[in-house]
C-alpha atoms as a PDB file:
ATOM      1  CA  UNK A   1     -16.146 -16.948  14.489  1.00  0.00           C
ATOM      2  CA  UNK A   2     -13.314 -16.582  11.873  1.00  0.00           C
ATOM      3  CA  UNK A   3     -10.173 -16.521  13.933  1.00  0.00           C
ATOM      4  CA  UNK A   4      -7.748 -13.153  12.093  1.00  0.00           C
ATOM      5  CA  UNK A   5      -5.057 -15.721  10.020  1.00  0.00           C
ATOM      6  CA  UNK A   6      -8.438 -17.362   8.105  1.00  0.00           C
ATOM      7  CA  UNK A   7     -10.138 -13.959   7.792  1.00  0.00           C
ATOM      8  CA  UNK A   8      -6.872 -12.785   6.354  1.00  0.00           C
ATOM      9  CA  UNK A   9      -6.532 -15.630   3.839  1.00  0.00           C
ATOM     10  CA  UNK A  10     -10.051 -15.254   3.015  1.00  0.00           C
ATOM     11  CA  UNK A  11      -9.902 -14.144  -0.666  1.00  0.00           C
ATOM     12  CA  UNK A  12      -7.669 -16.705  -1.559  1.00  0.00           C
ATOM     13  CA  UNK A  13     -10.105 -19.540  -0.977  1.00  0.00           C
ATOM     14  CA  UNK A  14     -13.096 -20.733  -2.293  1.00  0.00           C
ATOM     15  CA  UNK A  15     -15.397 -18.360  -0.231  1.00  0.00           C
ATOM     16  CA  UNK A  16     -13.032 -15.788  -1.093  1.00  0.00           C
ATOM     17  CA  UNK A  17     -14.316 -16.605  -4.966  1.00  0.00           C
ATOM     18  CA  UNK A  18     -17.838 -15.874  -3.510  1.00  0.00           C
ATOM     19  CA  UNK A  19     -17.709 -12.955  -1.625  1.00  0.00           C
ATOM     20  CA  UNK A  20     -15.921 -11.259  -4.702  1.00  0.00           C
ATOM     21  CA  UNK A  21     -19.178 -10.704  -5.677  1.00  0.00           C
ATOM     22  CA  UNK A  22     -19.047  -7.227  -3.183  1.00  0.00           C
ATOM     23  CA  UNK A  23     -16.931  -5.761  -5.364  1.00  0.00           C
ATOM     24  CA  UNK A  24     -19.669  -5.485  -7.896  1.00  0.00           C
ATOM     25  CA  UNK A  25     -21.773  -2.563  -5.367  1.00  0.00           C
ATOM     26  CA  UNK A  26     -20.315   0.612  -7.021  1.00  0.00           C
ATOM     27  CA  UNK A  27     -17.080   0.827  -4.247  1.00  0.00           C
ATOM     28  CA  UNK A  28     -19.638   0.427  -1.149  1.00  0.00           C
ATOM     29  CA  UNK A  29     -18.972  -2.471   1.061  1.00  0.00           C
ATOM     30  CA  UNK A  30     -21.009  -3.858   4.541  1.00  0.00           C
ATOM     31  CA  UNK A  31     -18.981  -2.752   7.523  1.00  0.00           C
ATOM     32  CA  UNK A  32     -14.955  -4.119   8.594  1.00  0.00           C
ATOM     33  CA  UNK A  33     -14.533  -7.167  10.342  1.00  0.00           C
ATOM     34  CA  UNK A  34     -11.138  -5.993  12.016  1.00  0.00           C
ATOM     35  CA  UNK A  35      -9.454  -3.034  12.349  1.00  0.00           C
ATOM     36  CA  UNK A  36      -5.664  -2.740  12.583  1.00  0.00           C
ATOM     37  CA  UNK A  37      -5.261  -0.387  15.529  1.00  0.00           C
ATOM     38  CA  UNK A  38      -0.971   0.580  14.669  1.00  0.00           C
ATOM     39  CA  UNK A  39      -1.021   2.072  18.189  1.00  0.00           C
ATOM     40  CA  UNK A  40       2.522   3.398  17.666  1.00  0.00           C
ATOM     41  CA  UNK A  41       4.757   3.127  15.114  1.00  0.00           C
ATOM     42  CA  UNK A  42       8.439   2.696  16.739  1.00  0.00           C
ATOM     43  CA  UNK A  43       9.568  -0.967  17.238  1.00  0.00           C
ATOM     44  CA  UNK A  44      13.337  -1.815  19.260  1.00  0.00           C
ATOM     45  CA  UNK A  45      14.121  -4.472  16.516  1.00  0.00           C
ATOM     46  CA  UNK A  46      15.205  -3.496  12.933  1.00  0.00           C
ATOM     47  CA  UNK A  47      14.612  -7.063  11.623  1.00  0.00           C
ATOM     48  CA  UNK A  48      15.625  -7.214   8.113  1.00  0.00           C
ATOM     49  CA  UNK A  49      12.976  -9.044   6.178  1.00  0.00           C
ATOM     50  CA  UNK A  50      10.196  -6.774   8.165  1.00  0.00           C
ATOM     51  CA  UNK A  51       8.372  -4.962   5.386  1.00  0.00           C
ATOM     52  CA  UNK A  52       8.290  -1.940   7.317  1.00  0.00           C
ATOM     53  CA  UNK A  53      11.739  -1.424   6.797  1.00  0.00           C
ATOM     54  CA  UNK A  54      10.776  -0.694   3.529  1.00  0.00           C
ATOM     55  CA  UNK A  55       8.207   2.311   5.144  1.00  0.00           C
ATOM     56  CA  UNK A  56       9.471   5.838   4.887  1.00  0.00           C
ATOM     57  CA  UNK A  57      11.031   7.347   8.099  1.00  0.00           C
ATOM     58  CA  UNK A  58       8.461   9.289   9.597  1.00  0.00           C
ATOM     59  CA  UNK A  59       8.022  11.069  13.345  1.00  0.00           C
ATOM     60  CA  UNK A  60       7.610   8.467  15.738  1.00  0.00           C
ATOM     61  CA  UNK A  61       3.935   9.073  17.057  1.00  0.00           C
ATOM     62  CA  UNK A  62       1.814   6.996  19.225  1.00  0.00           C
ATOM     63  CA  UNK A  63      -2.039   7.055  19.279  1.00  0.00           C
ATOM     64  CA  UNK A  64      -2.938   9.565  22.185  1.00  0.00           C
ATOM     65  CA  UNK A  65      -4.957   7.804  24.896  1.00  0.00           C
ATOM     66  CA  UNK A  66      -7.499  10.683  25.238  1.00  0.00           C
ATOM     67  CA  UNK A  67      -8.723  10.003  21.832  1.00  0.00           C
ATOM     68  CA  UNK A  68      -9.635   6.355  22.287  1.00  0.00           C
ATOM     69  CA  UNK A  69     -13.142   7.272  23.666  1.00  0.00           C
ATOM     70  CA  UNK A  70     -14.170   9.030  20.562  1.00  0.00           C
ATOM     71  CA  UNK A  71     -12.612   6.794  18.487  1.00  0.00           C
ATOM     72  CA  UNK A  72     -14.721   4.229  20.414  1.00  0.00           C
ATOM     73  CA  UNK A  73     -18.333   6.163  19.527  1.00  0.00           C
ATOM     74  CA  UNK A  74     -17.423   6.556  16.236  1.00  0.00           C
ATOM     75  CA  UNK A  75     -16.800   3.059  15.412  1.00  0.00           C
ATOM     76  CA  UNK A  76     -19.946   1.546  16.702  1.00  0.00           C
ATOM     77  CA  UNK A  77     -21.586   0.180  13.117  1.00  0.00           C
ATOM     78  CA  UNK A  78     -23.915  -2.950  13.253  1.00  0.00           C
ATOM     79  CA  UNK A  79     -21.842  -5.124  14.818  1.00  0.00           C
ATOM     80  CA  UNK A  80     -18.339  -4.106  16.322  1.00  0.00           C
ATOM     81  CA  UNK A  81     -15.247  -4.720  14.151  1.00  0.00           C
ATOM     82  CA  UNK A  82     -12.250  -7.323  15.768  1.00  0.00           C
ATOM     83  CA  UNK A  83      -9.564  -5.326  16.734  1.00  0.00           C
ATOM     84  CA  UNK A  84      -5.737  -6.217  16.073  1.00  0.00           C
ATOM     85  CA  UNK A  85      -3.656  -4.187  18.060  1.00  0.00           C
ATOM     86  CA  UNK A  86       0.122  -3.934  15.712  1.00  0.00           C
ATOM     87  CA  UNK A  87       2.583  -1.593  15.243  1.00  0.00           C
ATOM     88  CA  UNK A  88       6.159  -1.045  15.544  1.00  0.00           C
ATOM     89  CA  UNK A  89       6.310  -3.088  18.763  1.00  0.00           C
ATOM     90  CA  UNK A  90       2.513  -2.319  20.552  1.00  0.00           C
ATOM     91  CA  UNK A  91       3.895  -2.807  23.770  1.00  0.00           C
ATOM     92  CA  UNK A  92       6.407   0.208  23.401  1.00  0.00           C
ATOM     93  CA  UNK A  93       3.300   2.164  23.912  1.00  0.00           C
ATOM     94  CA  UNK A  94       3.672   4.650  26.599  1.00  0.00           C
ATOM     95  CA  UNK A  95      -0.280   3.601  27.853  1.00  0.00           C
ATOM     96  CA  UNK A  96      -0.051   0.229  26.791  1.00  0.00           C
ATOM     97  CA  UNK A  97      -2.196  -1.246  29.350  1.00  0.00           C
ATOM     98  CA  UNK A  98      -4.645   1.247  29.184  1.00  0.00           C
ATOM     99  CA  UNK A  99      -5.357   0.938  25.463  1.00  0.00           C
ATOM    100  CA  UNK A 100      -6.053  -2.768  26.553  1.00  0.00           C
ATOM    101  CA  UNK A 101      -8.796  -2.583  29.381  1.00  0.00           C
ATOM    102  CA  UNK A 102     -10.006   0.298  27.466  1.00  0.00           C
ATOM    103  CA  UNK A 103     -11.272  -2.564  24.946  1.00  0.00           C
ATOM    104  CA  UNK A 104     -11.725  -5.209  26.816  1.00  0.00           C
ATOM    105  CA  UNK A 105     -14.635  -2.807  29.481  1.00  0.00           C
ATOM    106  CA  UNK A 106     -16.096  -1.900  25.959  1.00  0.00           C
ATOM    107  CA  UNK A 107     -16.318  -5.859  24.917  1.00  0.00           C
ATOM    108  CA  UNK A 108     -13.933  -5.931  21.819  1.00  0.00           C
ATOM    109  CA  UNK A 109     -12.607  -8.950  20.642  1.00  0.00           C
ATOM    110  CA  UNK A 110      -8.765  -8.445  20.660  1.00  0.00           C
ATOM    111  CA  UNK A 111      -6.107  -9.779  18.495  1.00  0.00           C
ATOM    112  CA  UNK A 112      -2.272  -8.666  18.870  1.00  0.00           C
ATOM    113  CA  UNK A 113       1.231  -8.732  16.277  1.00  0.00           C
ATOM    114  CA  UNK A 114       4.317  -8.960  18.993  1.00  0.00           C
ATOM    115  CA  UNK A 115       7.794  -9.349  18.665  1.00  0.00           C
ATOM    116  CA  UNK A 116       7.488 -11.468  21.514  1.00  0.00           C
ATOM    117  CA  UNK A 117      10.127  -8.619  23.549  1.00  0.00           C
ATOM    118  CA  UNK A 118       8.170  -7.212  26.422  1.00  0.00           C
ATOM    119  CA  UNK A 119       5.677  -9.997  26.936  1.00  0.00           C
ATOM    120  CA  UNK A 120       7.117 -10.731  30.127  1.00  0.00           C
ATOM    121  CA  UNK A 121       6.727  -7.202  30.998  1.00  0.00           C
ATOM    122  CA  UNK A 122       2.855  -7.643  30.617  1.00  0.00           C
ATOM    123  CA  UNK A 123       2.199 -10.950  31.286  1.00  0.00           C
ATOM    124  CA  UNK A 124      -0.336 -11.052  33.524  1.00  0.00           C
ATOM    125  CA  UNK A 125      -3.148  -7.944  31.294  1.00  0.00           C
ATOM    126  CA  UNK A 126      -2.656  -9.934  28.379  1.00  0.00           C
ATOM    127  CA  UNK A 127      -5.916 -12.370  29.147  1.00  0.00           C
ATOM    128  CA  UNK A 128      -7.709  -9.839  27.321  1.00  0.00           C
ATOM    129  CA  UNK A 129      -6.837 -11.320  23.717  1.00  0.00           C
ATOM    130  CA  UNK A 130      -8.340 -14.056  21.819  1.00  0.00           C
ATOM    131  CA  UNK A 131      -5.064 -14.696  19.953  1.00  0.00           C
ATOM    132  CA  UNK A 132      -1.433 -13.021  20.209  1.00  0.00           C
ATOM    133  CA  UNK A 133       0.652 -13.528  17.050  1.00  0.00           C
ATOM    134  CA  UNK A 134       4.477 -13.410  17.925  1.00  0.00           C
ATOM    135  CA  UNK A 135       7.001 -12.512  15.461  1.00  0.00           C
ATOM    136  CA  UNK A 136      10.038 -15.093  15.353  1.00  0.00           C
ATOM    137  CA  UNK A 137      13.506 -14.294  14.287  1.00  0.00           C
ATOM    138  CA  UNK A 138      14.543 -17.468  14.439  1.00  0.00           C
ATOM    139  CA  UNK A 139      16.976 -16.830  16.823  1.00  0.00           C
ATOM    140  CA  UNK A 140      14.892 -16.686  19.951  1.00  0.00           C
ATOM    141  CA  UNK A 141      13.050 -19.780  19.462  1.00  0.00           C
ATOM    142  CA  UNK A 142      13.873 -21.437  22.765  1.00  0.00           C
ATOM    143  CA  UNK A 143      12.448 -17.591  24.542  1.00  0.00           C
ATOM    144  CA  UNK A 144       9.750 -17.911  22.247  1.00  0.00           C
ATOM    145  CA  UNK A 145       8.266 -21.550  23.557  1.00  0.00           C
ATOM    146  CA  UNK A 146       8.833 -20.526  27.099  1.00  0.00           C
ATOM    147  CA  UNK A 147       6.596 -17.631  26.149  1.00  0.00           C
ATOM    148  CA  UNK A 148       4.597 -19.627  24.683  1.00  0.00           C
ATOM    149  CA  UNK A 149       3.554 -21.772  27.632  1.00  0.00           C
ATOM    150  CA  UNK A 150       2.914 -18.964  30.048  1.00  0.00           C
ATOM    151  CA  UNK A 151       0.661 -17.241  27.527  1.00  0.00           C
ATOM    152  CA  UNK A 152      -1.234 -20.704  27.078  1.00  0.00           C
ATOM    153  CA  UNK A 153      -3.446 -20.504  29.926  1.00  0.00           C
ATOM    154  CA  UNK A 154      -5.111 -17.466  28.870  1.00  0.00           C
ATOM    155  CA  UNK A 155      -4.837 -16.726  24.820  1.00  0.00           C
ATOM    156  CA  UNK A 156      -3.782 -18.618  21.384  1.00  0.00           C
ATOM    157  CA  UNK A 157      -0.640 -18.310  20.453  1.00  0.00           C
ATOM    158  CA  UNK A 158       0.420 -18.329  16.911  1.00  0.00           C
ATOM    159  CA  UNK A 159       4.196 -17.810  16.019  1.00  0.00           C
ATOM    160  CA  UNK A 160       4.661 -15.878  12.945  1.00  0.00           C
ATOM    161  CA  UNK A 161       7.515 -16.982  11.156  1.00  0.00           C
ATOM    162  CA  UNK A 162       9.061 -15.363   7.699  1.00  0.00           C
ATOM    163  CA  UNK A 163      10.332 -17.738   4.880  1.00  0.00           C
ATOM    164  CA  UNK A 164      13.844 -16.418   3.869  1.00  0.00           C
ATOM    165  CA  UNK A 165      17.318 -17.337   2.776  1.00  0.00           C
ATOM    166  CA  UNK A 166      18.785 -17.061   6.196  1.00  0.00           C
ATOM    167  CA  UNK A 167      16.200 -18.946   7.944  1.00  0.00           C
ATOM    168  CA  UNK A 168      15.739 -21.987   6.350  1.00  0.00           C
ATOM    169  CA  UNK A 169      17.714 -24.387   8.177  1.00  0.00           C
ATOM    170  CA  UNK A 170      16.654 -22.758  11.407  1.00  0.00           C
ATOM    171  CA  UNK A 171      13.184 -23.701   9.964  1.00  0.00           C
ATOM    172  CA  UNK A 172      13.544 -27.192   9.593  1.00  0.00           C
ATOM    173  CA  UNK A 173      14.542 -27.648  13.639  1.00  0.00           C
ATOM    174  CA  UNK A 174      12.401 -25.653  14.605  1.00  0.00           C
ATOM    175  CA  UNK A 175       9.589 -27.483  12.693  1.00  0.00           C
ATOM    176  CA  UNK A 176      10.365 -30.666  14.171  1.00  0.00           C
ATOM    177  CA  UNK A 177      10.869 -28.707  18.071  1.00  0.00           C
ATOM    178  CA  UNK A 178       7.124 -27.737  17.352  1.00  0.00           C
ATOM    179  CA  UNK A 179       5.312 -31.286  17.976  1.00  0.00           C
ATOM    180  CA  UNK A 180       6.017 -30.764  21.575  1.00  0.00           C
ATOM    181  CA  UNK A 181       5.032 -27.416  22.228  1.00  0.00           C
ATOM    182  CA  UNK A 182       2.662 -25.567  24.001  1.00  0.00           C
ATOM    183  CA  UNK A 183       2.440 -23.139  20.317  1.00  0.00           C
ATOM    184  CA  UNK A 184      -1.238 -23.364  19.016  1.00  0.00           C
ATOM    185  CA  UNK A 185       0.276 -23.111  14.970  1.00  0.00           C
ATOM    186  CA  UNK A 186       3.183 -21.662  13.246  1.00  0.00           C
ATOM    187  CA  UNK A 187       2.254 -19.316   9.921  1.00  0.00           C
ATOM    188  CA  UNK A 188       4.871 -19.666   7.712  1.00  0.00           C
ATOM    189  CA  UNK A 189       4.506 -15.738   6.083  1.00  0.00           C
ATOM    190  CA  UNK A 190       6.034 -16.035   2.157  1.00  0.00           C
ATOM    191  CA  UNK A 191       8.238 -13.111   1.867  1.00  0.00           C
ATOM    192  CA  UNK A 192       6.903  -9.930   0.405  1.00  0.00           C
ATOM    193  CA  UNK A 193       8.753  -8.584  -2.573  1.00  0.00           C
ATOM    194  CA  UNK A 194       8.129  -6.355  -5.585  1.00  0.00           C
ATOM    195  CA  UNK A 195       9.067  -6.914  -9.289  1.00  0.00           C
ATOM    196  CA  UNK A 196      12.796  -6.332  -8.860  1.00  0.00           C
ATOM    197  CA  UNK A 197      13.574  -8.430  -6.491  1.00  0.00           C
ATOM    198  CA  UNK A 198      15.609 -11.426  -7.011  1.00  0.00           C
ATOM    199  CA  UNK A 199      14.694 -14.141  -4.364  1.00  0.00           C
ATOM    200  CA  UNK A 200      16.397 -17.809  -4.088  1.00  0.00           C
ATOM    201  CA  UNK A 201      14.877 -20.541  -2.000  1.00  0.00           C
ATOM    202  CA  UNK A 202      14.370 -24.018  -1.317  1.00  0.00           C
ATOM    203  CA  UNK A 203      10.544 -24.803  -2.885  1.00  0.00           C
ATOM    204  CA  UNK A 204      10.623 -28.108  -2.158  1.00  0.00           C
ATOM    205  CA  UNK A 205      11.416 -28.125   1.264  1.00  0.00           C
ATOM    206  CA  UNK A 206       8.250 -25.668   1.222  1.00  0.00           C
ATOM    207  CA  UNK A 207       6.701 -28.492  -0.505  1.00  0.00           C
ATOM    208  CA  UNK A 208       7.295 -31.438   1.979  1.00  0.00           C
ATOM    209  CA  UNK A 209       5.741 -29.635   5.170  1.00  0.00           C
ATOM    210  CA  UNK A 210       2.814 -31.314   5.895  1.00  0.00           C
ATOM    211  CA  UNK A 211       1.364 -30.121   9.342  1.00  0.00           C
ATOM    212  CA  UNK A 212      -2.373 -28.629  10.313  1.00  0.00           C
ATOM    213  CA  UNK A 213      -1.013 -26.933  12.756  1.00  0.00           C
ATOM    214  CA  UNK A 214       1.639 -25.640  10.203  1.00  0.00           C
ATOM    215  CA  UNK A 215      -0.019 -22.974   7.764  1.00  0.00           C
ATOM    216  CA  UNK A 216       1.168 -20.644   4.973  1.00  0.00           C
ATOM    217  CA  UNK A 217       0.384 -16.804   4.653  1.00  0.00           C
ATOM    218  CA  UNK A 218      -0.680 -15.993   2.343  1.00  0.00           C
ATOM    219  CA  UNK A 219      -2.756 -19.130   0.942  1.00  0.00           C
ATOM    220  CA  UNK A 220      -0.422 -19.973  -1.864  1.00  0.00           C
ATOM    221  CA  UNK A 221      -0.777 -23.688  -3.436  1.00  0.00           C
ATOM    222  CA  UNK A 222       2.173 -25.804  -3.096  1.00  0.00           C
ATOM    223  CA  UNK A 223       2.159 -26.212  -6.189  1.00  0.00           C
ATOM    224  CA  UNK A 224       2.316 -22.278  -7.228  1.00  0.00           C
ATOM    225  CA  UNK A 225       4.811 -21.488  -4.524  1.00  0.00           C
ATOM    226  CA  UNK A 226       7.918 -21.877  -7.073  1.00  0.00           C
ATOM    227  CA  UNK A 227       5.788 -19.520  -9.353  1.00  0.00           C
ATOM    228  CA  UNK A 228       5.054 -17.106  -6.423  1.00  0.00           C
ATOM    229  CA  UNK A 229       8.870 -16.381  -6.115  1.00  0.00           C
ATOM    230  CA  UNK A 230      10.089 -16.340  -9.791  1.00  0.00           C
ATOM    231  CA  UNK A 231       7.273 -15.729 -11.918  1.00  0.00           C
ATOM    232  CA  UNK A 232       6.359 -12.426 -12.678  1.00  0.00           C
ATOM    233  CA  UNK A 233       3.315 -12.865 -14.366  1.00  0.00           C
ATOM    234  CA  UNK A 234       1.713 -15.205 -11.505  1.00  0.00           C
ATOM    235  CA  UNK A 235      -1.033 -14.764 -10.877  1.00  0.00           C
ATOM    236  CA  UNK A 236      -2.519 -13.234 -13.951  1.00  0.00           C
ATOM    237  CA  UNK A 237      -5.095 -11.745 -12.201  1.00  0.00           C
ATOM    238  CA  UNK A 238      -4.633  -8.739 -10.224  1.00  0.00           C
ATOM    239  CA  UNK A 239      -7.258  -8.464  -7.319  1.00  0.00           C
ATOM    240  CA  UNK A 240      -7.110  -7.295  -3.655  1.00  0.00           C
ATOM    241  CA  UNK A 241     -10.344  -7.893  -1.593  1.00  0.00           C
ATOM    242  CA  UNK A 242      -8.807  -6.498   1.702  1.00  0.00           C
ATOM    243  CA  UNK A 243     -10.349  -3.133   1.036  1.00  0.00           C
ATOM    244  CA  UNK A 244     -13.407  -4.544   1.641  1.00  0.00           C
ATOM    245  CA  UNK A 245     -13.934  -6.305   4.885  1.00  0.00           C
ATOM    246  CA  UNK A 246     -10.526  -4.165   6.488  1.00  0.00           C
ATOM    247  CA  UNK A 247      -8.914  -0.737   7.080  1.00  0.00           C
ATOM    248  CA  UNK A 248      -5.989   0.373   9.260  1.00  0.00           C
ATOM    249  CA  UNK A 249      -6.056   3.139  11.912  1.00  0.00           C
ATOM    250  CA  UNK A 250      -2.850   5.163  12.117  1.00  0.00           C
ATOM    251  CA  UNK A 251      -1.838   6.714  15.149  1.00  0.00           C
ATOM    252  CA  UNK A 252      -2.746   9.991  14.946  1.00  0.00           C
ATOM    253  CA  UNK A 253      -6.518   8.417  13.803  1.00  0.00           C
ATOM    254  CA  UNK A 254      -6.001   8.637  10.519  1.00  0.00           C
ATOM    255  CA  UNK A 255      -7.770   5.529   8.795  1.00  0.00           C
ATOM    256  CA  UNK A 256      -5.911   3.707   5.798  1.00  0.00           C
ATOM    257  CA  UNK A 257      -7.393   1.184   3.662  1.00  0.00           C
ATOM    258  CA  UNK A 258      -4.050  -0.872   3.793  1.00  0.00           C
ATOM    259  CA  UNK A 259      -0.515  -0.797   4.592  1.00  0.00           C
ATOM    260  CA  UNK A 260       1.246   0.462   1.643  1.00  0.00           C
ATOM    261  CA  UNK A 261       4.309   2.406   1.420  1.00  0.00           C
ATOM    262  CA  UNK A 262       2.733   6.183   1.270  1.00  0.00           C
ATOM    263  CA  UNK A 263      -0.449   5.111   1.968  1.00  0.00           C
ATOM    264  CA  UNK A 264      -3.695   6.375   0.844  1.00  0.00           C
ATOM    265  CA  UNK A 265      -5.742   8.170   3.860  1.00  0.00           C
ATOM    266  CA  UNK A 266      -9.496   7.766   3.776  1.00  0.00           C
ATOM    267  CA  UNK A 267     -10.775   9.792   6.569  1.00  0.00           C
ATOM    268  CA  UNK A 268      -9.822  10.428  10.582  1.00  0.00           C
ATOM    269  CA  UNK A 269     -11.488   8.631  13.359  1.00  0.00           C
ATOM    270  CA  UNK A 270     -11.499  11.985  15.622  1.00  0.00           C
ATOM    271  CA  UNK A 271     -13.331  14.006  13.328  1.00  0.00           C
ATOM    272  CA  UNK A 272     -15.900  11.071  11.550  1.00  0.00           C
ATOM    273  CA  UNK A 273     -17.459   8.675  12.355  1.00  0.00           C
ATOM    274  CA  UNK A 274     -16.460   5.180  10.899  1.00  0.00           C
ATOM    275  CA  UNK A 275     -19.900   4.181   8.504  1.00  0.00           C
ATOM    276  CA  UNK A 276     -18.957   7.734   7.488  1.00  0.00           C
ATOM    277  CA  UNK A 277     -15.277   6.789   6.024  1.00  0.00           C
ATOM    278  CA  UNK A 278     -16.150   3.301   4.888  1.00  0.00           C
ATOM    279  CA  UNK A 279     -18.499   4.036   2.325  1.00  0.00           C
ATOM    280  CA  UNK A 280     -17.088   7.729   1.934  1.00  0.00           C
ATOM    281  CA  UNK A 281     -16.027   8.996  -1.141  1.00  0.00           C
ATOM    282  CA  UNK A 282     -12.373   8.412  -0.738  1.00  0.00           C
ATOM    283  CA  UNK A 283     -12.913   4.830   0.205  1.00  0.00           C
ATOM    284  CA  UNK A 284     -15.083   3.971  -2.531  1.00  0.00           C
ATOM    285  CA  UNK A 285     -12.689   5.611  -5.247  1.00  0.00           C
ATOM    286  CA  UNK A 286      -9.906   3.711  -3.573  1.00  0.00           C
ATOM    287  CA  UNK A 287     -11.922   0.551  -4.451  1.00  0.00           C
ATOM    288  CA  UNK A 288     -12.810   1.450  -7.245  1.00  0.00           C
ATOM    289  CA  UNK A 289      -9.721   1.799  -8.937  1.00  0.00           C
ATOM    290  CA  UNK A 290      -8.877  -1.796  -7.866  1.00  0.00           C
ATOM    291  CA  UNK A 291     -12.130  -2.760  -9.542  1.00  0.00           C
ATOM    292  CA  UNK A 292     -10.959  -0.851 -12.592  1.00  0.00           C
ATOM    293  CA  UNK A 293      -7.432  -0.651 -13.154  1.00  0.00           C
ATOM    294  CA  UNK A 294      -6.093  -3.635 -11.140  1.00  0.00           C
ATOM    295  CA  UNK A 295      -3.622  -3.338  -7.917  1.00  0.00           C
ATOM    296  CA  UNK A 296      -0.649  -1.168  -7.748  1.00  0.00           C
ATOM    297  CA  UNK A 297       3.392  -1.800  -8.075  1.00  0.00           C
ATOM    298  CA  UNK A 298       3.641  -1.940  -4.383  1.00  0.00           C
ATOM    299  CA  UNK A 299       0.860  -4.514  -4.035  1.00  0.00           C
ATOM    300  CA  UNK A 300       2.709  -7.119  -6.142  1.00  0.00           C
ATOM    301  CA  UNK A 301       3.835  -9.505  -3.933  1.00  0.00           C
ATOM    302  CA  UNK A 302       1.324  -8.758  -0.700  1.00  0.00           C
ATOM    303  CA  UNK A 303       0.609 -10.820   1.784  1.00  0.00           C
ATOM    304  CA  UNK A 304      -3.117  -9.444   2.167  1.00  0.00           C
ATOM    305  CA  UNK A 305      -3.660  -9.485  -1.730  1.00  0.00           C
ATOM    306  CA  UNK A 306      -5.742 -12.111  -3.769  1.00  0.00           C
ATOM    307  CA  UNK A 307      -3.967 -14.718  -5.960  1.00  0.00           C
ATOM    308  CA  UNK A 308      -6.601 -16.552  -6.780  1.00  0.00           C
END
């Protein structure tokens, strides 16, 4: 199976180029592949190239346990979806552990997004997951591998770590730290921007890295990367096939297609059933317009988004 990093940078490869050919059934689509279960949306780090910094301050809510049963009947479709638990921080959940042997008794395969914080904490119920994605800041790097190694015996472990200004250097050692680590990859994640941001950085050291276990999210060629960051018009296309093999549960069950700024909702979990949002109306307008009109402002500089 797909593991969620090569899913994700599906439409930017040459299968991605094939499957485009979904977006040709009027807005429908099959079923998801994964879910994004944001399972609360409070986080105790404010780090500052985070793009949900960027998200408007809303009540901090977590998804109520008592609702995960019918949320669980209602997304049964022909095959069940991958779910990637995310947040905030998921671990700040109140009923962490519960949400997790909740999926694994029902058989889900289970991804997570972690700032690494409370891993410790729950050590020993996180066998459950296929693959847990920590979130570097660069400074915790030494925490991180020692993480890293105790996780090991039981999941992948991926370390997410964002391309900026301020990290670069830290980059480079850590890069060459990485040979003799217990880490399954890093994913270098290009930083998201929109049209008015100014960003300066070193391409060529971008260039040099040469690593499998060393991959770039999104999919951009090294070649396009100095265009990615200071060409507005790259790519000329404007595409997004997320829409259709994804969605996003809030947590009050609302279901997303993405995470935008003031996103668009689509339907609730609680009161439908999933093959009833996914080719609902709303969902199929939603796709639509990106058939018709293109992607939106916000959607420039995605990391989900097609560019090629």
């Amino acid at each position: 199976m797909l593991d969620l990093i090569t899913l994700e940078n599906l439409p930017n490869t040459f299968l991605g180029k094939i499957t485009n050919s979904i977006r040709y059934f009027n807005g429908y689509s099959t079923q998801p592949f994964f879910i994004s279960f944001i399972i609360i949306n409070r986080c105790n780090l404010n780090c500052n190239f985070c793009y949900q910094k960027n998200y408007p301050k809303t009540k901090q809510i977590e998804l109520d346990i008592r609702d995960l049963e019918k949320i669980h009947k209602n997304i049964n479709y022909f095959f069940k979806p991958n779910i990637h638990i995310f947040g905030g921080e998921p671990m700040l959940h109140s009923r962490f552990l519960d949400i997790v042997n909740f999926f694994e008794m029902n058989n889900y395969r289970l991804y997570m997004t972690t700032n690494g914080t409370k891993i410790d904490e729950f050590m020993d119920s996180l066998k459950q997951f296929k693959e847990i994605n920590i979130s570097l800041n660069s400074d915790n790097w030494e925490e991180v591998v020692e993480i890293a190694g105790k996780l090991k015996k039981q999941s992948k472990v991926r370390i997410n770590l964002t391309y900026t200004l301020h990290s670069i250097d830290k980059i480079n050692k850590i890069i060459k730290k990485f040979k003799n680590t217990k880490i399954d990859s890093i994913i270098l994640l290009h930083l998201m921007f929109n049209k008015e941001n100014e960003i300066e950085l070193d391409y060529k050291m971008l260039s040099h890295i040469n690593n499998s276990r060393i991959r770039f999210f999104p999919h951009i060629r090294k070649s396009d990367i100095k265009d990615y960051y200071t060409n507005l018009n790259f790519p000329k296309q404007e595409k997004c096939l997320r829409p259709w093999f994804a969605c996003v549960l809030l947590p009050d069950c609302n279901i997303i297609p993405c995470e935008q700024p003031n996103p668009h909702v689509v339907g609730n979990l609680k009161k439908q059933k999933l093959s009833e949002i996914w080719n609902g109306k709303e969902f199929r307008e939603f796709r639509g317009n990106i058939q018709k009109n293109g992607i939106g402002e916000s959607c420039f500089r995605c990391c989900h988004r097609q560019y090629y």
